[in-house]
N, C-alpha and C. Protein backbone atom coordinates (compact mmCIF):
# COMPACT_ATOMS: atom_id res chain seq x y z
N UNK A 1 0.85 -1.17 0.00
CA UNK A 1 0.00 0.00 0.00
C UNK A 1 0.89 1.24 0.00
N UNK A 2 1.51 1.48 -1.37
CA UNK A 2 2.59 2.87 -1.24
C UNK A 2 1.46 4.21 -1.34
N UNK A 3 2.21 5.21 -1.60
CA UNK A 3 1.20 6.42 -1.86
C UNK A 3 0.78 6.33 -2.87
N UNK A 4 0.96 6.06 -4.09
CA UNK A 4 0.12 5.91 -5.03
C UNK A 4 -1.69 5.14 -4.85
N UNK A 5 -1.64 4.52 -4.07
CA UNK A 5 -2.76 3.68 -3.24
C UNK A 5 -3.43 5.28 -2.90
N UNK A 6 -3.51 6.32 -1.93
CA UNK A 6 -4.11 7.02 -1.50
C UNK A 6 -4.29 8.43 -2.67
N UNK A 7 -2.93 8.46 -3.28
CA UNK A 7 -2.67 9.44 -4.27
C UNK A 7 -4.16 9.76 -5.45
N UNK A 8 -4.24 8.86 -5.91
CA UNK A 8 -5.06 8.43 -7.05
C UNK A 8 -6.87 9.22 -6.81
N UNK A 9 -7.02 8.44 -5.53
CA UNK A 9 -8.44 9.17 -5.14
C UNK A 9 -8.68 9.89 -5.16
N UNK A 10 -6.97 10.37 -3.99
CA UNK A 10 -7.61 12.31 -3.86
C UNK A 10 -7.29 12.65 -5.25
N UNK A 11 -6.68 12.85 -6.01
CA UNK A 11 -6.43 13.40 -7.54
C UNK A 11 -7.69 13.45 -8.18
N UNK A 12 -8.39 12.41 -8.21
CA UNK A 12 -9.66 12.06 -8.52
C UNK A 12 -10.69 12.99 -8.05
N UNK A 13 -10.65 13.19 -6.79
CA UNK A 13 -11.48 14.17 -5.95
C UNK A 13 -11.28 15.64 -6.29
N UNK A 14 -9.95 15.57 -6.05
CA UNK A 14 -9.52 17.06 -6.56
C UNK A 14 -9.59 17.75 -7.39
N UNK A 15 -9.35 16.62 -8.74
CA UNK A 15 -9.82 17.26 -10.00
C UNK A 15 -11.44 17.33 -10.06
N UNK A 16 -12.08 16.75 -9.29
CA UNK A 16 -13.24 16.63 -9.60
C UNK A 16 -14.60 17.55 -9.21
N UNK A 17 -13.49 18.48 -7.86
CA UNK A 17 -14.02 19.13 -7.18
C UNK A 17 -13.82 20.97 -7.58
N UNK A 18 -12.53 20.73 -8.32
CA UNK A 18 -11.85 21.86 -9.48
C UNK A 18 -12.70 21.91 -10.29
N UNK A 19 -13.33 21.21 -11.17
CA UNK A 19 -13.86 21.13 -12.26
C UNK A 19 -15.47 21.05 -12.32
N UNK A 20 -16.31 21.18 -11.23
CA UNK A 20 -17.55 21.36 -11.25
C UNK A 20 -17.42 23.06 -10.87
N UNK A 21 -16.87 23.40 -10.01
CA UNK A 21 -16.21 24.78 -10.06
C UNK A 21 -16.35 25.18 -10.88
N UNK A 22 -15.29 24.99 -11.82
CA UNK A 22 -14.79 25.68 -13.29
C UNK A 22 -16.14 25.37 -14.30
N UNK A 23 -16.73 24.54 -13.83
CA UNK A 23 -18.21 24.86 -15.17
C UNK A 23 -19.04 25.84 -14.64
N UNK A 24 -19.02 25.94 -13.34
CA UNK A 24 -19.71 26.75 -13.15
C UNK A 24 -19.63 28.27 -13.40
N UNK A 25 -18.03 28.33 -13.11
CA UNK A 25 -17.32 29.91 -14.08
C UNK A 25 -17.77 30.10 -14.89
N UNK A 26 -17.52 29.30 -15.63
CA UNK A 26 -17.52 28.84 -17.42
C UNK A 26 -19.02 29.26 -17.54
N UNK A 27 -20.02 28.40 -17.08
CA UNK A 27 -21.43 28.82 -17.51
C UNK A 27 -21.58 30.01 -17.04
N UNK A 28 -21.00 30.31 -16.14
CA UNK A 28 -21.58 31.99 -15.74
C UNK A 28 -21.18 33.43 -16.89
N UNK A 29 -19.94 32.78 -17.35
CA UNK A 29 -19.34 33.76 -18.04
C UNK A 29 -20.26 33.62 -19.59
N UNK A 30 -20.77 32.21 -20.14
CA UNK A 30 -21.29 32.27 -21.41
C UNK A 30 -22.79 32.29 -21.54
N UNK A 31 -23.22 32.14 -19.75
CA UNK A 31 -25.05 32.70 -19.86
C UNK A 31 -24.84 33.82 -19.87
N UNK A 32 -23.82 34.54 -19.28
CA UNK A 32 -23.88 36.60 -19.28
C UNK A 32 -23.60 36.73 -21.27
N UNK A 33 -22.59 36.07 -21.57
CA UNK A 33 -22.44 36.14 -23.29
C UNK A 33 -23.64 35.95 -23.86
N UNK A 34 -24.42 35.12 -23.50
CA UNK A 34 -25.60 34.96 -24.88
C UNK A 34 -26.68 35.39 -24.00
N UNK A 35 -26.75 35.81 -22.93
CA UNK A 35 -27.60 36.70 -22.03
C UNK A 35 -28.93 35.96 -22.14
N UNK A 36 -28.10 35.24 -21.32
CA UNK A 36 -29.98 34.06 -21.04
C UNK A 36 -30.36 34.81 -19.70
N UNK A 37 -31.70 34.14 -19.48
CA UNK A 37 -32.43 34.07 -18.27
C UNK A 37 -31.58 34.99 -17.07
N UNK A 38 -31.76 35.37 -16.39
CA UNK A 38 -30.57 35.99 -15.37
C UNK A 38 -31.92 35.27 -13.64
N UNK A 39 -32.99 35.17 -14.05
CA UNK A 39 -34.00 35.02 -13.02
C UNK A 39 -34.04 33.50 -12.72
N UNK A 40 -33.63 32.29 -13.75
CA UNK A 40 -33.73 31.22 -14.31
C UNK A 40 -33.40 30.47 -12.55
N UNK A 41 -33.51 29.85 -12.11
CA UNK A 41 -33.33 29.39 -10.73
C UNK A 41 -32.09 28.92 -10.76
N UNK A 42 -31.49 28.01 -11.94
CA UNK A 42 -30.17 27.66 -12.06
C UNK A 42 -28.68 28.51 -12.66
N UNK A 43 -29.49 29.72 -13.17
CA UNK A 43 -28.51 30.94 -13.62
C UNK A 43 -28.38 31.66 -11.77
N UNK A 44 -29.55 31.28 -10.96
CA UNK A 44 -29.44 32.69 -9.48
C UNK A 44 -28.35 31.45 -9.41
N UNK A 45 -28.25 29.51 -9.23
CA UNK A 45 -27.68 29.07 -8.43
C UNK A 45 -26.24 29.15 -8.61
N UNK A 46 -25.65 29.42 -10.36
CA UNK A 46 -24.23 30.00 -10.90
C UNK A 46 -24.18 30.78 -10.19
N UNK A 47 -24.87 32.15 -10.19
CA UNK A 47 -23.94 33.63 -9.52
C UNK A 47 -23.89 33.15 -8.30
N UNK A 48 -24.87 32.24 -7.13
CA UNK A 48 -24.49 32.23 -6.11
C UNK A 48 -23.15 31.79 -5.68
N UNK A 49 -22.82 30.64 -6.52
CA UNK A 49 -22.13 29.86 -6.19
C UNK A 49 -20.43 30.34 -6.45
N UNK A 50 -20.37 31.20 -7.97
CA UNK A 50 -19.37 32.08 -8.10
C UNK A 50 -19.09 33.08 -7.49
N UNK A 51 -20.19 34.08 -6.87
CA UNK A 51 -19.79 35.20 -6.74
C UNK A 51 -18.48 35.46 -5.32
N UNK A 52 -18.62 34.59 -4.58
CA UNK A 52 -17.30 34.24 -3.69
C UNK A 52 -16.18 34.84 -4.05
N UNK A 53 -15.61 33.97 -5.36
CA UNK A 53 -14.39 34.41 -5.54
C UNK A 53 -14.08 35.01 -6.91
N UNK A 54 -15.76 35.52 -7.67
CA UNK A 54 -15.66 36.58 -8.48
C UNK A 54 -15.60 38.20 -8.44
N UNK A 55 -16.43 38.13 -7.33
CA UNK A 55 -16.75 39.49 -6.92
C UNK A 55 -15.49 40.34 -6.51
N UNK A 56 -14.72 40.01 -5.32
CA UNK A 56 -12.87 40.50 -5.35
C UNK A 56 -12.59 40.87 -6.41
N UNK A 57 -12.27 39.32 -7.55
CA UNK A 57 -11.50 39.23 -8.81
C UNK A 57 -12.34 40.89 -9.71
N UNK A 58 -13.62 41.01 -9.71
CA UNK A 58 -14.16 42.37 -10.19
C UNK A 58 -13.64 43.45 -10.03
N UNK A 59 -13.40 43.71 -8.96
CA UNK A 59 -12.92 44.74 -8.66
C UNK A 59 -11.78 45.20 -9.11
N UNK A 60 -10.65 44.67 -9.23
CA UNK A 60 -9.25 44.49 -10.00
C UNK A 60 -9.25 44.74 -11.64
N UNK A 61 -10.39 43.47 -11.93
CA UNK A 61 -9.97 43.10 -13.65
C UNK A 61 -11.51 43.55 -14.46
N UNK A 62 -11.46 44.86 -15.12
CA UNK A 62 -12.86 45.10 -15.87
C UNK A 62 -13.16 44.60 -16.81
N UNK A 63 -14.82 44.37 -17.02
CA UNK A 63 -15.42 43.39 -18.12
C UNK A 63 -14.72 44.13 -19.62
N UNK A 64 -14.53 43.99 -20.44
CA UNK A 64 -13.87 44.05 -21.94
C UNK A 64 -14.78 43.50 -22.74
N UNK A 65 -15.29 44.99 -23.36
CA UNK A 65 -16.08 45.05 -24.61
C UNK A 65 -17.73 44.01 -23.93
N UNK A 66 -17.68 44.18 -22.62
CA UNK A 66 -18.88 43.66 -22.22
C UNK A 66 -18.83 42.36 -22.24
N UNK A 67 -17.71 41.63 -22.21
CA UNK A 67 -17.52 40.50 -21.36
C UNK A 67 -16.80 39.98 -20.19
N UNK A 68 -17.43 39.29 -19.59
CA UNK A 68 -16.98 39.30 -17.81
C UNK A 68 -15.21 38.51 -17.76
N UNK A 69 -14.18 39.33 -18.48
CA UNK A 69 -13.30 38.92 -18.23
C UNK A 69 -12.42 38.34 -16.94
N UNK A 70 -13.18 38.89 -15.99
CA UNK A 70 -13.08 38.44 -14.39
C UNK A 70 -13.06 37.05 -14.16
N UNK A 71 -14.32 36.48 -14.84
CA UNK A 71 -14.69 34.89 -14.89
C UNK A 71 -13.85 34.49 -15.43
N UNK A 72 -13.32 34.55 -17.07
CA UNK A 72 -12.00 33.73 -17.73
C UNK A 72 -10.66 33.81 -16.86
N UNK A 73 -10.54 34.85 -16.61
CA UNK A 73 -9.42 34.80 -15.63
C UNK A 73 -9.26 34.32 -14.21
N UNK A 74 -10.93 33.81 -13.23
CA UNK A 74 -11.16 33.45 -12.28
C UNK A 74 -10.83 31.67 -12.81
N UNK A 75 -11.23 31.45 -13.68
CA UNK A 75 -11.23 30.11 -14.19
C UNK A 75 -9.89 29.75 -14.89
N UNK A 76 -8.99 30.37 -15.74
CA UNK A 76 -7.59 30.04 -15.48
C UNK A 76 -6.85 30.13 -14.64
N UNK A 77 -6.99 31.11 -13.20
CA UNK A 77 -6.54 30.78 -12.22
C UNK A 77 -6.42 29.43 -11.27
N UNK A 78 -7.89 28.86 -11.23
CA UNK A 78 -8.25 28.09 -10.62
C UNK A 78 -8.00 26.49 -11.67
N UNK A 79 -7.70 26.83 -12.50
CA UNK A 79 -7.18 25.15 -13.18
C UNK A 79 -5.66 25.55 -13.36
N UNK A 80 -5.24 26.50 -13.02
CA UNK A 80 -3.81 26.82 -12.94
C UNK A 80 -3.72 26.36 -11.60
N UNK A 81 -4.37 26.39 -10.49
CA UNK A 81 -4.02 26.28 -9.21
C UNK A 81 -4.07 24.25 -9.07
N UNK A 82 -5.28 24.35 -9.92
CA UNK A 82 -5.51 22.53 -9.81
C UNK A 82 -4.53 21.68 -10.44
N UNK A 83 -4.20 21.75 -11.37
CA UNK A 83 -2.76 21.29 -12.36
C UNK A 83 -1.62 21.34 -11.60
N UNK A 84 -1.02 22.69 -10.38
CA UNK A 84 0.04 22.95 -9.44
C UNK A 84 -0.22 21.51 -8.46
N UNK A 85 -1.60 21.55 -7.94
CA UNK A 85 -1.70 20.56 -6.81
C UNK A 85 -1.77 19.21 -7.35
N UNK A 86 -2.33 18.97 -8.20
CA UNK A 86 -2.18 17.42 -8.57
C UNK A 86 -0.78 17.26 -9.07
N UNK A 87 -0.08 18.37 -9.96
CA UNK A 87 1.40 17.47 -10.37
C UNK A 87 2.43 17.96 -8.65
N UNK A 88 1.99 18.64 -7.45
CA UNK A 88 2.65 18.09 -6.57
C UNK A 88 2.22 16.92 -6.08
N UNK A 89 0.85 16.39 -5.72
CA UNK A 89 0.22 15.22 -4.95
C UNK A 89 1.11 14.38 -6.05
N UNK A 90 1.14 14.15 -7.14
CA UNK A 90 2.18 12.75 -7.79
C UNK A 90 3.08 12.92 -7.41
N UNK A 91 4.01 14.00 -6.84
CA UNK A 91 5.37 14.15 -7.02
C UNK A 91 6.23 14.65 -8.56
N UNK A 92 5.82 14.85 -9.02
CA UNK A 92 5.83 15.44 -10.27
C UNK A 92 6.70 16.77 -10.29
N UNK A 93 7.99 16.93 -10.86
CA UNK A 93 8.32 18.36 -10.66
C UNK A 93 7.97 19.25 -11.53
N UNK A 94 7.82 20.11 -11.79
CA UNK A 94 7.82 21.21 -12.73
C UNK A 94 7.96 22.43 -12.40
N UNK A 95 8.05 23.45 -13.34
CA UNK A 95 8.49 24.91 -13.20
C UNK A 95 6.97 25.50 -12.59
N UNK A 96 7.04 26.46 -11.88
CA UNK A 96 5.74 27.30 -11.52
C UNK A 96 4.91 27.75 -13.39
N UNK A 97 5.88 27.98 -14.65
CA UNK A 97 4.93 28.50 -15.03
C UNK A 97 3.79 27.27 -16.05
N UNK A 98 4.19 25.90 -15.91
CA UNK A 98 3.69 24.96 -16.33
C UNK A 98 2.75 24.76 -16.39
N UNK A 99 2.11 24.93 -14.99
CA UNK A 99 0.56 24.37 -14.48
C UNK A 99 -0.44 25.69 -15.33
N UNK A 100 0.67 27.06 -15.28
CA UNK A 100 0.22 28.14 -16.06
C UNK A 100 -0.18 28.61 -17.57
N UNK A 101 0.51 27.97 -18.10
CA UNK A 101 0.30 27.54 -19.55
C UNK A 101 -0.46 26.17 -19.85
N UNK A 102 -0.58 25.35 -19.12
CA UNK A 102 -1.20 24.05 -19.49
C UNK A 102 -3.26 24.72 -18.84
N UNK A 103 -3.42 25.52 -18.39
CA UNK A 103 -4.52 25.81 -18.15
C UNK A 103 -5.26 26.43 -18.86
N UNK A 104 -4.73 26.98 -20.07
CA UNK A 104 -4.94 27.17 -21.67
C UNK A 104 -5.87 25.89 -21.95
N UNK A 105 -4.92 25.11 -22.43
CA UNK A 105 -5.90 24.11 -23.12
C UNK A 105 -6.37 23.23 -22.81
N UNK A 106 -6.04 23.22 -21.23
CA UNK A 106 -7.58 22.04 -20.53
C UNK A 106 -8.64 23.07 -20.30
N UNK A 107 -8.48 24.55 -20.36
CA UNK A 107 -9.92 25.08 -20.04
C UNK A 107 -10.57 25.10 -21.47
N UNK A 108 -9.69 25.20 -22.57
CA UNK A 108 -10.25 24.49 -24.14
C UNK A 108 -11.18 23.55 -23.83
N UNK A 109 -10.79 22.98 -23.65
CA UNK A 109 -11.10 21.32 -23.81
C UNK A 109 -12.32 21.21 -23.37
N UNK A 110 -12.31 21.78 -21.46
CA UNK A 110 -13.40 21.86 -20.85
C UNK A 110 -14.80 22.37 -21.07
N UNK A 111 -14.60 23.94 -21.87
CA UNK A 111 -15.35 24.35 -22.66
C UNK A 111 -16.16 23.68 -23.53
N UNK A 112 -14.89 23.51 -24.65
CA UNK A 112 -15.15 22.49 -25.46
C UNK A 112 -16.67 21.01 -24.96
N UNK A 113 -16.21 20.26 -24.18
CA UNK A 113 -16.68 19.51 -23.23
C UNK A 113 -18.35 19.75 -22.65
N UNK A 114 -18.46 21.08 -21.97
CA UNK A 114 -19.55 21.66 -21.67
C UNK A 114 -20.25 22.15 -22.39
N UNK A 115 -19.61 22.60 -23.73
CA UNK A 115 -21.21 22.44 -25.07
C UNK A 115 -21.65 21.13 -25.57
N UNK A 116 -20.42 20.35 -25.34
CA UNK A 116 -21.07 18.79 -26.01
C UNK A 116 -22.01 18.32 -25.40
N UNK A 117 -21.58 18.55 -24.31
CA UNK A 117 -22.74 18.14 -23.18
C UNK A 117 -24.31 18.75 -22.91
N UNK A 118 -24.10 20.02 -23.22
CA UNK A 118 -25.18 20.98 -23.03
C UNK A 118 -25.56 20.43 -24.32
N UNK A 119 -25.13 20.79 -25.33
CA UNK A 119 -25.93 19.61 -26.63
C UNK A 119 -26.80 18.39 -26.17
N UNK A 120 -25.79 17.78 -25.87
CA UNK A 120 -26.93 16.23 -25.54
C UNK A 120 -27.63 16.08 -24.87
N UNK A 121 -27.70 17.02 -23.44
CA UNK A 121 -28.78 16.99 -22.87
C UNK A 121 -30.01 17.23 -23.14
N UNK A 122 -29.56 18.87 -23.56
CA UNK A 122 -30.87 19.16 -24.48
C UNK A 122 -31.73 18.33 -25.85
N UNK A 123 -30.70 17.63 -26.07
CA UNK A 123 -31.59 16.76 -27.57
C UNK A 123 -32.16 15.65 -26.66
N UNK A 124 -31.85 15.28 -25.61
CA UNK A 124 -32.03 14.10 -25.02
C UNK A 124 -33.43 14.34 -24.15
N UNK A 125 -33.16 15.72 -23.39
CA UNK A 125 -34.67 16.46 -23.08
C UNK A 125 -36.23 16.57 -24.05
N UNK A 126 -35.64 17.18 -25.05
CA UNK A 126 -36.34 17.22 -26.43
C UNK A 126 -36.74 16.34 -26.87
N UNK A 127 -36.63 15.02 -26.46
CA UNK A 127 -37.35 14.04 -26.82
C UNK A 127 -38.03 13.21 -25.95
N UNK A 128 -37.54 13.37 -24.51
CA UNK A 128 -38.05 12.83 -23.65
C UNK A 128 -39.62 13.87 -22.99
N UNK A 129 -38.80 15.18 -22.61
CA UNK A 129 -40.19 15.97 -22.38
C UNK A 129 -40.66 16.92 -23.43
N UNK A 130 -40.69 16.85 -24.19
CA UNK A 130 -40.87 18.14 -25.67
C UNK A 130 -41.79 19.00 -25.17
N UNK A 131 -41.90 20.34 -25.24
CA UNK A 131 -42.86 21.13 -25.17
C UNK A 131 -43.06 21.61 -23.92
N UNK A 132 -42.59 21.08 -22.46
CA UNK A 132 -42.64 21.46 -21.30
C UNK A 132 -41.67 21.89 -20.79
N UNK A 133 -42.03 23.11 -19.58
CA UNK A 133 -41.32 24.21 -19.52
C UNK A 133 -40.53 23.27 -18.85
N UNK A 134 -38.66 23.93 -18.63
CA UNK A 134 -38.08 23.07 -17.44
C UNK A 134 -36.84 24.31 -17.83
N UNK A 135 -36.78 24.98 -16.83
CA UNK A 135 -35.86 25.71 -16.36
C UNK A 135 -34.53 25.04 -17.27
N UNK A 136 -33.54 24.17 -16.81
CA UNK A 136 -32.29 23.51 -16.96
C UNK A 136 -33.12 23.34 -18.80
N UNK A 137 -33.75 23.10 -19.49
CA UNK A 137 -34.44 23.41 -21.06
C UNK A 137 -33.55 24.29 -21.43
N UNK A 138 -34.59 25.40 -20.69
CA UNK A 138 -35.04 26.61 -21.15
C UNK A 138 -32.99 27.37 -21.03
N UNK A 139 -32.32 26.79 -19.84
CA UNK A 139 -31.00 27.46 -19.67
C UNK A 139 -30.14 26.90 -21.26
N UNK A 140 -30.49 25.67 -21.55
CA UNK A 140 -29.60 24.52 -22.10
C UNK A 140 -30.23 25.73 -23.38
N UNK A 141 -30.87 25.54 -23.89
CA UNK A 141 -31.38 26.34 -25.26
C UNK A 141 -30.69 27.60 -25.43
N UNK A 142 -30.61 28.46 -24.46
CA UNK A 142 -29.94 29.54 -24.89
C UNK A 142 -28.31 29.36 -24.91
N UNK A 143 -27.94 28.27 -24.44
CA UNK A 143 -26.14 28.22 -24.20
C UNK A 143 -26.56 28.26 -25.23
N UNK A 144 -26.62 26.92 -26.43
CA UNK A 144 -26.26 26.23 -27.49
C UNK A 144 -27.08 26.57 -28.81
N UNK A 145 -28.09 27.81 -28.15
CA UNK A 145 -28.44 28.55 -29.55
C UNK A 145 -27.74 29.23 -30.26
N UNK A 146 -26.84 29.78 -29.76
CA UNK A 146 -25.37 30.72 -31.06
C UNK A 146 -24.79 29.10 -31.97
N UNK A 147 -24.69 28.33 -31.30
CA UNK A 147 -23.17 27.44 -32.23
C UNK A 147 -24.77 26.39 -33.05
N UNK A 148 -26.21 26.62 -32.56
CA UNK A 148 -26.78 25.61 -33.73
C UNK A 148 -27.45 26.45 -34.95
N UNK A 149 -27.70 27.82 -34.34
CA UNK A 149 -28.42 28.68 -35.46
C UNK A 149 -27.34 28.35 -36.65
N UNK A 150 -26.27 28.55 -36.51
CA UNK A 150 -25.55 28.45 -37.96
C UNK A 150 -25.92 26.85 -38.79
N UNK A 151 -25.78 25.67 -37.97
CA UNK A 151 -26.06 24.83 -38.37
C UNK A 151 -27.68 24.27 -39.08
N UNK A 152 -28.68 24.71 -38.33
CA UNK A 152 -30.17 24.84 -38.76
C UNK A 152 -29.93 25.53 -40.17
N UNK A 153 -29.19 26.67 -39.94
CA UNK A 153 -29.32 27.52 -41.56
C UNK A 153 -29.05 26.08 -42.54
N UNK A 154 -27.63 25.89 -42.24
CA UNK A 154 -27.16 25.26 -43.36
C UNK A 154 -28.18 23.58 -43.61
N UNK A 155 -28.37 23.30 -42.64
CA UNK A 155 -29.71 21.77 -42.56
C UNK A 155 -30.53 21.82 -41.88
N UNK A 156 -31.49 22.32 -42.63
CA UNK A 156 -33.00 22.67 -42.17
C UNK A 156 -33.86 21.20 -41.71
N UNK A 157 -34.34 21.56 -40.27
CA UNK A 157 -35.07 19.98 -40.51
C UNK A 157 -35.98 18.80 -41.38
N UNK A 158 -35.17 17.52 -41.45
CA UNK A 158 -35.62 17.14 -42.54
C UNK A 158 -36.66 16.09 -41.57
N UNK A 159 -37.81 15.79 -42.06
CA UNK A 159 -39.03 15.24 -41.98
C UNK A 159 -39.35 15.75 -40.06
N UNK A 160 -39.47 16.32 -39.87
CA UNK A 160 -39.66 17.51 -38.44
C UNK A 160 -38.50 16.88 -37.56
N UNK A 161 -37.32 16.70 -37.76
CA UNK A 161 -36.13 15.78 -37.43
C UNK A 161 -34.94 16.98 -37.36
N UNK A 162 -34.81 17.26 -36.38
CA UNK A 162 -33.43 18.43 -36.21
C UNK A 162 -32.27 17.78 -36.40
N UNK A 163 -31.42 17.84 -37.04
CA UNK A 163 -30.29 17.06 -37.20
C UNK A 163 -29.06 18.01 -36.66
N UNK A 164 -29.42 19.19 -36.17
CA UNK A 164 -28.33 19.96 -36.43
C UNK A 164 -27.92 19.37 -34.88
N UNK A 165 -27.92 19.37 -33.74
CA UNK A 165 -27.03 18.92 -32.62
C UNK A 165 -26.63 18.16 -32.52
N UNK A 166 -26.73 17.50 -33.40
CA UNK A 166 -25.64 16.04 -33.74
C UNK A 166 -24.46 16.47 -35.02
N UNK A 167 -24.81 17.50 -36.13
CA UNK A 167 -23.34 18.41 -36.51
C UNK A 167 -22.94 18.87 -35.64
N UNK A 168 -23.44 19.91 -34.80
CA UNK A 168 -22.51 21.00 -34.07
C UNK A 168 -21.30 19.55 -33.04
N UNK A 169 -22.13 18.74 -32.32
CA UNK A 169 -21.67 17.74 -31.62
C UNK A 169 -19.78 17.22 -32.10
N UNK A 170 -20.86 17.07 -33.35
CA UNK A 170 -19.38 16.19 -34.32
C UNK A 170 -18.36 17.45 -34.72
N UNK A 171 -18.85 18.07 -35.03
CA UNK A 171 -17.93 19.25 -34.92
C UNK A 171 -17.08 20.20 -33.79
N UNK A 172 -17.50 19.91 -33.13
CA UNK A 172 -17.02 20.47 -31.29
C UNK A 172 -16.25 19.04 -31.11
N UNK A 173 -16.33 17.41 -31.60
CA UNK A 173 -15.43 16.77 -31.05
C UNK A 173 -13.86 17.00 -32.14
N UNK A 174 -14.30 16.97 -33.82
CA UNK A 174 -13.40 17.49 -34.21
C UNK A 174 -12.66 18.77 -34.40
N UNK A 175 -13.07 19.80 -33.92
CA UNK A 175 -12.35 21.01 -32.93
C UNK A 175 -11.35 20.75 -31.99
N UNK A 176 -11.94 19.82 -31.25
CA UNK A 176 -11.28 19.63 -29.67
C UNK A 176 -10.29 18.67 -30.42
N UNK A 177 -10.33 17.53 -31.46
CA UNK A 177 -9.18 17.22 -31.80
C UNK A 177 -7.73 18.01 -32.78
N UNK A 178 -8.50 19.07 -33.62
CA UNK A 178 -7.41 19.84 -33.98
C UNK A 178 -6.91 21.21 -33.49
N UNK A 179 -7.76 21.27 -32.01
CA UNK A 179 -7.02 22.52 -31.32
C UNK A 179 -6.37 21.98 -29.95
N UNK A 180 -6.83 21.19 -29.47
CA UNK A 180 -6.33 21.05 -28.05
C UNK A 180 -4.78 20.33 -27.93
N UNK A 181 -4.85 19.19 -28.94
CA UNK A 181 -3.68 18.65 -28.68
C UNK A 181 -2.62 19.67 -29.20
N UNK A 182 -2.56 20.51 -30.42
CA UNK A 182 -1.36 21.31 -30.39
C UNK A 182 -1.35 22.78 -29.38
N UNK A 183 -2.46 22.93 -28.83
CA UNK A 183 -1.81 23.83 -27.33
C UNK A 183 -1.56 23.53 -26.40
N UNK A 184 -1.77 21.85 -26.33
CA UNK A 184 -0.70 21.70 -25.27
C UNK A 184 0.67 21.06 -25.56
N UNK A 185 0.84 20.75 -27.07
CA UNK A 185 2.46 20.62 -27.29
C UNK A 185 3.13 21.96 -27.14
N UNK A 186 2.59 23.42 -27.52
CA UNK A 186 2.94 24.33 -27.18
C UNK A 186 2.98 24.82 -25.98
N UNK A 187 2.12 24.69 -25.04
CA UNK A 187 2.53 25.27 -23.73
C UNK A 187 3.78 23.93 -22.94
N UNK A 188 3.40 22.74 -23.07
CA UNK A 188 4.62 22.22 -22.67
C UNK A 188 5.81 22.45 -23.74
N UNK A 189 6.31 23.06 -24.82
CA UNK A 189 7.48 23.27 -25.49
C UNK A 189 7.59 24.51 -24.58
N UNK A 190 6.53 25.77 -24.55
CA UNK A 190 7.78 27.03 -23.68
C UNK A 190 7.39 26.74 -22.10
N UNK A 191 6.98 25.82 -22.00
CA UNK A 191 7.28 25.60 -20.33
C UNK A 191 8.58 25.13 -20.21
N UNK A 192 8.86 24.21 -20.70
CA UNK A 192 9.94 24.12 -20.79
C UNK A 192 11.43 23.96 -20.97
């Protein structure tokens, strides 16, 4: 039973506890972008849950061109801070600015990640309850209405059959394969 035995969990935990966090940044910063609901019960439960350690970060860093740059930068902080603690919990050495540049393109990714998802839920909703109101709907519709309007243009539903969240889908996974892996060969080349 070496440390790797205890290591693993908490890593597990840690990242896991980083990263419901960081969606929640994340959604806060892209319901204020496509300016959904602000009353929505699950948009009050984002600001509640952010405003902790956004509200400080406000004060310092102003929104730009009317986006809450506070949040992107609250959220590369905080997977900059998670990346520091898990490559110490392995034992892992690296330079301080590592964990700093590698928080680039796992918050890609993550992003990335949280529309796929917000996609499938919603198509998965849409067929299970169609037509009834449901808050977490009504939130999911406005994330993922900017990235499907383009797609509806181009494939209009065929026989009352939306096809488009299954492009945007396939397209957000091949994104995430031709952007993520070369920013992080780049942030690990000038790390170090």
């Amino acid at each position: 039973m070496g440390s790797g035995y205890l290591t693993n969990p908490l890593v597990f935990l840690l990242e896991t506890l980083f990263d419901l966090y960081l969606i929640a940044v994340l959604l806060r910063f892209f319901l204020q972008w496509v300016r959904a609901d602000f009353y929505n019960p699950i948009s009050q439960f984002v600001v509640k849950v952010t405003s902790p350690l956004l509200l400080p970060l406000r004060r310092v860093i102003p929104p730009v061109r009317g986006l809450d740059t506070a949040s992107l930068v609250l959220a590369w902080l905080l997977k900059s801070l998670e990346l520091a603690l898990v490559l110490g919990l392995t034992g892992t050495s690296f330079s301080l600015l590592l964990p700093l540049l590698m928080a680039v393109p796992e918050l890609v990714e993550l992003t990335i990640n949280l529309f796929f998802w917000a996609l499938l839920i919603q198509a998965i909703l849409s067929w299970i309850n169609p037509g009834v109101y449901n808050p977490a709907a009504t939130l999911l519709y406005s994330l993922t209405l900017p990235l499907l309007r383009p797609a509806q243009r181009l494939i209009p539903p065929l026989g009352g059959i939306d096809l488009s969240p299954m492009v945007v889908m396939v397209a957000l996974i091949v994104l995430k394969m031709l952007v993520v892996p070369p920013l992080r060969g780049l942030a690990l080349a000038v790390a170090t």
